[in-house]
Protein backbone atom coordinates (compact mmCIF):
# COMPACT_ATOMS: atom_id res chain seq x y z
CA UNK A 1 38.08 -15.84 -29.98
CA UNK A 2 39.01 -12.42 -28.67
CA UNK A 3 38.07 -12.15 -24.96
CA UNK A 4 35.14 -10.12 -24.38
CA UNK A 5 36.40 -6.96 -22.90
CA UNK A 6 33.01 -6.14 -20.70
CA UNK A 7 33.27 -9.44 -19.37
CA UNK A 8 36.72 -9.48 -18.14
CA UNK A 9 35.87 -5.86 -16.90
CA UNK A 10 32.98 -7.80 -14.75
CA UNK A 11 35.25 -10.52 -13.91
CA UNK A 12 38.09 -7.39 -12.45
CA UNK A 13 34.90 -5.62 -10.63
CA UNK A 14 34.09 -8.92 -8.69
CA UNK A 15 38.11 -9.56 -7.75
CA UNK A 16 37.67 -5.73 -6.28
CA UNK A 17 34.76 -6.04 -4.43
CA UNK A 18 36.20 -9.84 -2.65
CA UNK A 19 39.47 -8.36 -2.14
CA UNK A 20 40.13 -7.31 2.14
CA UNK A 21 37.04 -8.72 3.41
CA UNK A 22 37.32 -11.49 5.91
CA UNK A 23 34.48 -13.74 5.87
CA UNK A 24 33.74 -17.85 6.21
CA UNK A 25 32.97 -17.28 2.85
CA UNK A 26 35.87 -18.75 1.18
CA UNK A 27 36.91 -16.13 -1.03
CA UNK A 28 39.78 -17.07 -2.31
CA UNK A 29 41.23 -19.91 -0.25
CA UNK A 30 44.52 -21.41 -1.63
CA UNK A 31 43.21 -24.81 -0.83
CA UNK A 32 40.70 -24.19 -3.70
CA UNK A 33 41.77 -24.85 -7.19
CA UNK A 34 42.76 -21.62 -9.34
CA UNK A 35 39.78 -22.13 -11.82
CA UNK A 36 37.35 -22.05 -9.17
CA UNK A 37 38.85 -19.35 -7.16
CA UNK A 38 37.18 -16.67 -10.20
CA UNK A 39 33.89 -18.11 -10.16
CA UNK A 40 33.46 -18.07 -6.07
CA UNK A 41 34.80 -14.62 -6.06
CA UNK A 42 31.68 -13.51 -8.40
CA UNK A 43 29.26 -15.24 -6.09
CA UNK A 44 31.00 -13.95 -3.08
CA UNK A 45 30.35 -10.42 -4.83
CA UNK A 46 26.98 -11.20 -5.79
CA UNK A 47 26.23 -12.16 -1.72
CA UNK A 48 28.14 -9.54 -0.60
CA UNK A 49 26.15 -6.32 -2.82
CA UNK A 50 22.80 -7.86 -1.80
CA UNK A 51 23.94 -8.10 1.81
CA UNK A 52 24.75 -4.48 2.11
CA UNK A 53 21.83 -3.91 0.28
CA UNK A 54 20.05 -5.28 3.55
CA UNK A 55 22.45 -3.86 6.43
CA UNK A 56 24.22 -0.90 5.38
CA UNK A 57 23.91 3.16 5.16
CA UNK A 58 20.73 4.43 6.29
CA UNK A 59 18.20 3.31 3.56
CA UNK A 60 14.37 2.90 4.49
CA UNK A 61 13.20 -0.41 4.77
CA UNK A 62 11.25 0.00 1.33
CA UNK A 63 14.41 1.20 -0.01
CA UNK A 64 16.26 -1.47 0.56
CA UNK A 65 13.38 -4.12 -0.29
CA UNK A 66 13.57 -2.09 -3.85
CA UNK A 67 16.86 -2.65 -4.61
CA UNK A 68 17.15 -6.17 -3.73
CA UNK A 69 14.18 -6.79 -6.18
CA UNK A 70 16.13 -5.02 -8.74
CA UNK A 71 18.39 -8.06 -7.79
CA UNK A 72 15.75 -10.09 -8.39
CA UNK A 73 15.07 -8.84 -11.81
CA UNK A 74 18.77 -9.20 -12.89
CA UNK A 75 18.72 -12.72 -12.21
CA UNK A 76 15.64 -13.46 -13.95
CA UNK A 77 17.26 -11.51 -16.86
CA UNK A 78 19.84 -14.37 -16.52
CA UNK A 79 17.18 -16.59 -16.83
CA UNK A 80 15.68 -15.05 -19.68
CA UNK A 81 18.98 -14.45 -21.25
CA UNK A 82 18.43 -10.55 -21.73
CA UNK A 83 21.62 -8.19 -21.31
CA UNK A 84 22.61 -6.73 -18.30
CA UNK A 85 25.04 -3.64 -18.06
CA UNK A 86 25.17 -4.57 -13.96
CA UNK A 87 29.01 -5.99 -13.84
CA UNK A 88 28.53 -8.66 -10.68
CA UNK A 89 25.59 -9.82 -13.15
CA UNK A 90 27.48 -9.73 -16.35
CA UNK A 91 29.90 -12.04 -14.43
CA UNK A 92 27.58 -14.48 -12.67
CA UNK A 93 26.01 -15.12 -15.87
CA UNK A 94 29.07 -16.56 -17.22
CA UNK A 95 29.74 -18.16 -13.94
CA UNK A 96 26.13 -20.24 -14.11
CA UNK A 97 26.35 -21.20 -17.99
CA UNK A 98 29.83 -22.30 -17.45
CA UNK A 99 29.55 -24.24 -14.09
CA UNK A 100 25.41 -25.75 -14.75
CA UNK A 101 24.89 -23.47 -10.96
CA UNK A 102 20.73 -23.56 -10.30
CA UNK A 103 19.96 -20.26 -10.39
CA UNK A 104 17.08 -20.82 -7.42
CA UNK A 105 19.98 -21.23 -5.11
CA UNK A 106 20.32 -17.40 -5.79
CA UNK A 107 17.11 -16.68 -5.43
CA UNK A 108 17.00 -18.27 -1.84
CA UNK A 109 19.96 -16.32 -1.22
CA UNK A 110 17.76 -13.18 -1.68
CA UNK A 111 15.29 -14.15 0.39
CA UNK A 112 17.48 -14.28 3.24
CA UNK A 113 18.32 -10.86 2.73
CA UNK A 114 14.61 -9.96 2.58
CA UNK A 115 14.15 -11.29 6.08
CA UNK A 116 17.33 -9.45 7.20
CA UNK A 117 15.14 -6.36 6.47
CA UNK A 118 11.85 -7.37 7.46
CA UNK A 119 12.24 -10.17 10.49
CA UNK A 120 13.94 -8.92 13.85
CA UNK A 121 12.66 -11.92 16.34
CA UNK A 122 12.18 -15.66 15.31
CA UNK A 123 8.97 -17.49 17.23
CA UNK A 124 10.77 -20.77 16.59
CA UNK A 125 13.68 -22.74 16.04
CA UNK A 126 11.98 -24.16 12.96
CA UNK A 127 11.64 -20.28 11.63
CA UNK A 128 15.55 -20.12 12.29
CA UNK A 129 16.13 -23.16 10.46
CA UNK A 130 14.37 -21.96 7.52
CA UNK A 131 16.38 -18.44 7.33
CA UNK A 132 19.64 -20.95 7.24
CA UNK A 133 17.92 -23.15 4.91
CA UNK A 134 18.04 -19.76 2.47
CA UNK A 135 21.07 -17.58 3.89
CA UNK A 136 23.65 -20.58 4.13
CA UNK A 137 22.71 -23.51 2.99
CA UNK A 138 22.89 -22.21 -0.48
CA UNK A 139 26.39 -21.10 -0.59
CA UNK A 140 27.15 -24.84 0.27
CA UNK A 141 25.57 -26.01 -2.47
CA UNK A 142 26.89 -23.81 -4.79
CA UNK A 143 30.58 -25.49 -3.88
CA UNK A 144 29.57 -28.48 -4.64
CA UNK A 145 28.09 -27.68 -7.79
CA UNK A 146 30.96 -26.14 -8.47
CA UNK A 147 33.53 -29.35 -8.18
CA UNK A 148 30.50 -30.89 -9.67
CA UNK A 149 29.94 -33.57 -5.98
CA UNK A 150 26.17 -32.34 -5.63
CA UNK A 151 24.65 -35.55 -5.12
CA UNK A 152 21.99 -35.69 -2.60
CA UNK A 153 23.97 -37.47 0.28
CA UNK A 154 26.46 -34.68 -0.18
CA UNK A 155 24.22 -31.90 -0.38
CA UNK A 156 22.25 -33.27 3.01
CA UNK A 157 25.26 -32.92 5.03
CA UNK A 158 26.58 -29.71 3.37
CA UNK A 159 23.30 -28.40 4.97
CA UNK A 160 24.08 -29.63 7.94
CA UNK A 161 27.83 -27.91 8.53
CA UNK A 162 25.84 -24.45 6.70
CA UNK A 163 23.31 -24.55 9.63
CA UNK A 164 25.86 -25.28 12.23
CA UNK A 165 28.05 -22.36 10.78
CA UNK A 166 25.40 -20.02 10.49
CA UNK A 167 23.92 -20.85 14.06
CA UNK A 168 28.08 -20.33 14.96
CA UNK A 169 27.86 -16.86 13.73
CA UNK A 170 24.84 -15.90 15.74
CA UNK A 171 26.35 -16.76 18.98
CA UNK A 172 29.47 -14.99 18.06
CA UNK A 173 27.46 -12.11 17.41
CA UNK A 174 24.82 -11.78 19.69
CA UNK A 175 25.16 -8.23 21.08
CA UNK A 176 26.52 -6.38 17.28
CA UNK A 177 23.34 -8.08 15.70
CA UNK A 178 21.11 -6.36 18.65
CA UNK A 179 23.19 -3.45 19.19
CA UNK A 180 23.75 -2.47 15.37
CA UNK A 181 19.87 -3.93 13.62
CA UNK A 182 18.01 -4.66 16.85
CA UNK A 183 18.05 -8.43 15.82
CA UNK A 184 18.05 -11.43 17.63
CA UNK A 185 18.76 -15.10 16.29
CA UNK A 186 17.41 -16.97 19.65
CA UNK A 187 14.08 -18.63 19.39
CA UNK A 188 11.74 -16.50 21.47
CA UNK A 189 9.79 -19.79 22.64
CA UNK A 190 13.15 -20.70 24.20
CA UNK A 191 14.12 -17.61 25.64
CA UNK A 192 10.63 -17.95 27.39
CA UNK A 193 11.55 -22.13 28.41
CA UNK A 194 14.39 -20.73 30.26
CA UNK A 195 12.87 -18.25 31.85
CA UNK A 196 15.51 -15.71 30.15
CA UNK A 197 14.39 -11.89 29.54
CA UNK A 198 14.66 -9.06 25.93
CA UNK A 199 16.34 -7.04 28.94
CA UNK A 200 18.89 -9.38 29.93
CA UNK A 201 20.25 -9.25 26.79
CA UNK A 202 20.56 -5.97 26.15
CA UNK A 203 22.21 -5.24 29.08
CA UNK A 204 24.53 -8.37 29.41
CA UNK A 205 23.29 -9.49 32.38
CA UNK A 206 24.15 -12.87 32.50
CA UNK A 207 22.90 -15.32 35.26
CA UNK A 208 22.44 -19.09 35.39
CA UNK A 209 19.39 -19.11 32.96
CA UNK A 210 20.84 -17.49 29.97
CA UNK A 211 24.35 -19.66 30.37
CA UNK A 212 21.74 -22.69 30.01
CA UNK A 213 19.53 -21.29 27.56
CA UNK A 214 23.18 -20.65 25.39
CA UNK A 215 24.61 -23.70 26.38
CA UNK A 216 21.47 -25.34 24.96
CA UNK A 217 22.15 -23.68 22.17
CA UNK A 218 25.86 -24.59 21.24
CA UNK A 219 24.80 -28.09 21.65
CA UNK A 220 22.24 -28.00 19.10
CA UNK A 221 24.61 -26.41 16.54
CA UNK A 222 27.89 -28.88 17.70
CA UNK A 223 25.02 -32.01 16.88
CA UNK A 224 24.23 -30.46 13.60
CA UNK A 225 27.61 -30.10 12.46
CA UNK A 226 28.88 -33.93 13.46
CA UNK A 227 25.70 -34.55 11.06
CA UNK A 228 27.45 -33.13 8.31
CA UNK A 229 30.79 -34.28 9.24
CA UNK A 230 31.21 -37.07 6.91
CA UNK A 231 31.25 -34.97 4.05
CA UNK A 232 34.89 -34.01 5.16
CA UNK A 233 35.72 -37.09 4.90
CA UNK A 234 33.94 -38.44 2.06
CA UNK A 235 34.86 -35.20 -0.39
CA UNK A 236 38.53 -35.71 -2.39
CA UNK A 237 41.39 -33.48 -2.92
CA UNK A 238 41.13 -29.93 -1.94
CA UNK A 239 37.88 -29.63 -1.34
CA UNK A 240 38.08 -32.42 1.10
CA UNK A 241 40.72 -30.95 3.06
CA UNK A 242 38.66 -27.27 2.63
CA UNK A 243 35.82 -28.80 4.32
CA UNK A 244 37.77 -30.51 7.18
CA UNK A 245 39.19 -27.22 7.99
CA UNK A 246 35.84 -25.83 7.58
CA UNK A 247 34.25 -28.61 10.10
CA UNK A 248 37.03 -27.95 12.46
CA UNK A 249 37.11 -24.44 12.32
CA UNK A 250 33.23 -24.81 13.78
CA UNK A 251 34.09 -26.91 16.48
CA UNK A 252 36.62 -25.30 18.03
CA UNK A 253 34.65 -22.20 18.53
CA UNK A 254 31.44 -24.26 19.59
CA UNK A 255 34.18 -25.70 22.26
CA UNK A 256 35.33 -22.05 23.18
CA UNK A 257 32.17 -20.93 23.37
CA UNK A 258 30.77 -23.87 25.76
CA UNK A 259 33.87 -24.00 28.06
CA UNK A 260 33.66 -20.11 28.58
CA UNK A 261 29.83 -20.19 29.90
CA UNK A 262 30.20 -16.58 30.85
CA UNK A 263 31.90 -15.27 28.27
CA UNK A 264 28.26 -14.95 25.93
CA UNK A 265 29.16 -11.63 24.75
CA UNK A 266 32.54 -12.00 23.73
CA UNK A 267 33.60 -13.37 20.56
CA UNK A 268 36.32 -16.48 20.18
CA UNK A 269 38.99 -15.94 17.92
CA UNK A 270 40.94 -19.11 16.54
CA UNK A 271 44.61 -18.73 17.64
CA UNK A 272 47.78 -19.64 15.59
CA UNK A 273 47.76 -22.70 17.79
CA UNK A 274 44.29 -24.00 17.06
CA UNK A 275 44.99 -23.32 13.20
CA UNK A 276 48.14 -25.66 13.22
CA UNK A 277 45.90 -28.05 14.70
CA UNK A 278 43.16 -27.76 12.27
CA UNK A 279 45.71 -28.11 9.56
CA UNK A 280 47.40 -31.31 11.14
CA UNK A 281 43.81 -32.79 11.34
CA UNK A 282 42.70 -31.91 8.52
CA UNK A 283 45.44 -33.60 6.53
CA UNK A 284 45.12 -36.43 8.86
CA UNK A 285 41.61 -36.81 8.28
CA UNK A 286 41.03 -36.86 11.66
CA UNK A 287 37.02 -35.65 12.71
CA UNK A 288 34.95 -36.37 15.61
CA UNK A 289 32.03 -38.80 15.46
């Protein structure tokens, strides 16, 4: 059969739109197999488009809201099996009859994006937990869909490291997410435990009560991730050395983060020297417990 040419012009739109950007998302890892390397580059795009969707230019809030549910509607046109002319979607549909992908972890997806709109300040851990449980944890589960390892022991712990990665990125990013969208991933329940202040950060000011309230904080997310760790272990081939890199990748900047107390606002970058180490681990299979 002749290839169809508006699908391979999807499939050349998505490879575009992945190409330059540097992201945990791994776009197009050479420790992934080549025949995955297509599919995860049209869910990368598909992430990517909403997430601008939700952060970028200078929409209104209703604008944005609007276009994401036109992103909605695309994906229950996948459902429905009605054509699309929208290129990402032309591609992911082929990506989710091919690989079996539940098209609900999309969805959740989505709804992480809605929040991104709507939700500047989190009451509770618990509320945190659940924007993970729909901005991270998904992507995840879409890997392991994709080697076809989604059992539910695997899928547990891939929650896990998603959490732990996602709770990484907040603490990296502390003052762009309140400088550039006025948002803040720190329970406000928390803030209040430890006595810590809106103001302080804002301005940076950084005294004993915000190191503890972030230390606090990087031990939660180093916990999480040793919850998931197993799954490095337990997953073969590539993807098992993927996710050991992965795993490791998280600690070390937990451990930069938590032995540089007052460094809150500056973000840890993994050196040439921590990324041979990763690597020798990795292939070593060595991870904490």
């Amino acid at each position: 059969m002749a290839p169809d040419p508006r699908l391979q012009a999807a499939y050349g739109y998505c490879l575009e739109r992945a190409r330059g950007h540097y992201e945990n998302f791994p776009v197009a890892s050479r420790l992934l197999p080549r025949r995955l390397r297509r599919p995860i580059r049209v869910i990368y795009t598909f992430a990517r488009n909403a997430d601008d969707m939700a952060d970028e230019g200078d929409d209104t809030v209703e604008v944005r809201l609007q276009r994401l549910q036109q992103y909605e509607i695309e994906l229950e046109r996948i459902t429905a099996d009605t054509p699309t002319d929208e290129p990402v979607f032309i591609a992911l549909k082929d990506v989710i009859r091919n690989h079996h992908l539940p098209i609900e972890l999309f969805h959740d997806l989505l709804a992480a994006f809605r929040m991104d709109v709507t939700i500047k300040r989190y009451a509770r851990f618990e509320d945190i937990l659940n924007y993970c449980q729909h901005s991270a944890n998904p992507v995840g589960r879409l890997l392991l869909h994709l080697y076809g390892l989604a059992t539910p022991v695997n899928l547990q712990r891939s929650d896990a490291i998603c959490t732990s990665l996602q709770l990484i990125n907040f603490y990296q990013d502390l003052q762009q997410d309140l400088d550039e969208n006025d948002r803040l991933y720190l329970p406000l329940d928390e803030l209040r435990q430890f006595g810590v202040a809106d103001r302080q950060l804002r301005e940076q000011d950084i005294d004993d009560r915000l190191i503890a309230l972030m230390q606090f904080q990087y031990q939660r997310a180093y916990q999480l991730m040793l919850q998931g760790t197993p799954l490095g272990n337990d997953l073969p081939g590539r993807i098992g050395l993927e996710m050991r890199m992965i795993i490791l990748g998280g600690l070390t900047i937990l451990r930069k983060l938590r032995a540089s107390p007052r460094a809150i606002f500056q973000r840890p970058r993994l050196t040439k020297t921590d990324v041979l180490g990763m690597v020798w681990h990795s292939l070593l299979k060595h991870l904490p417990t």
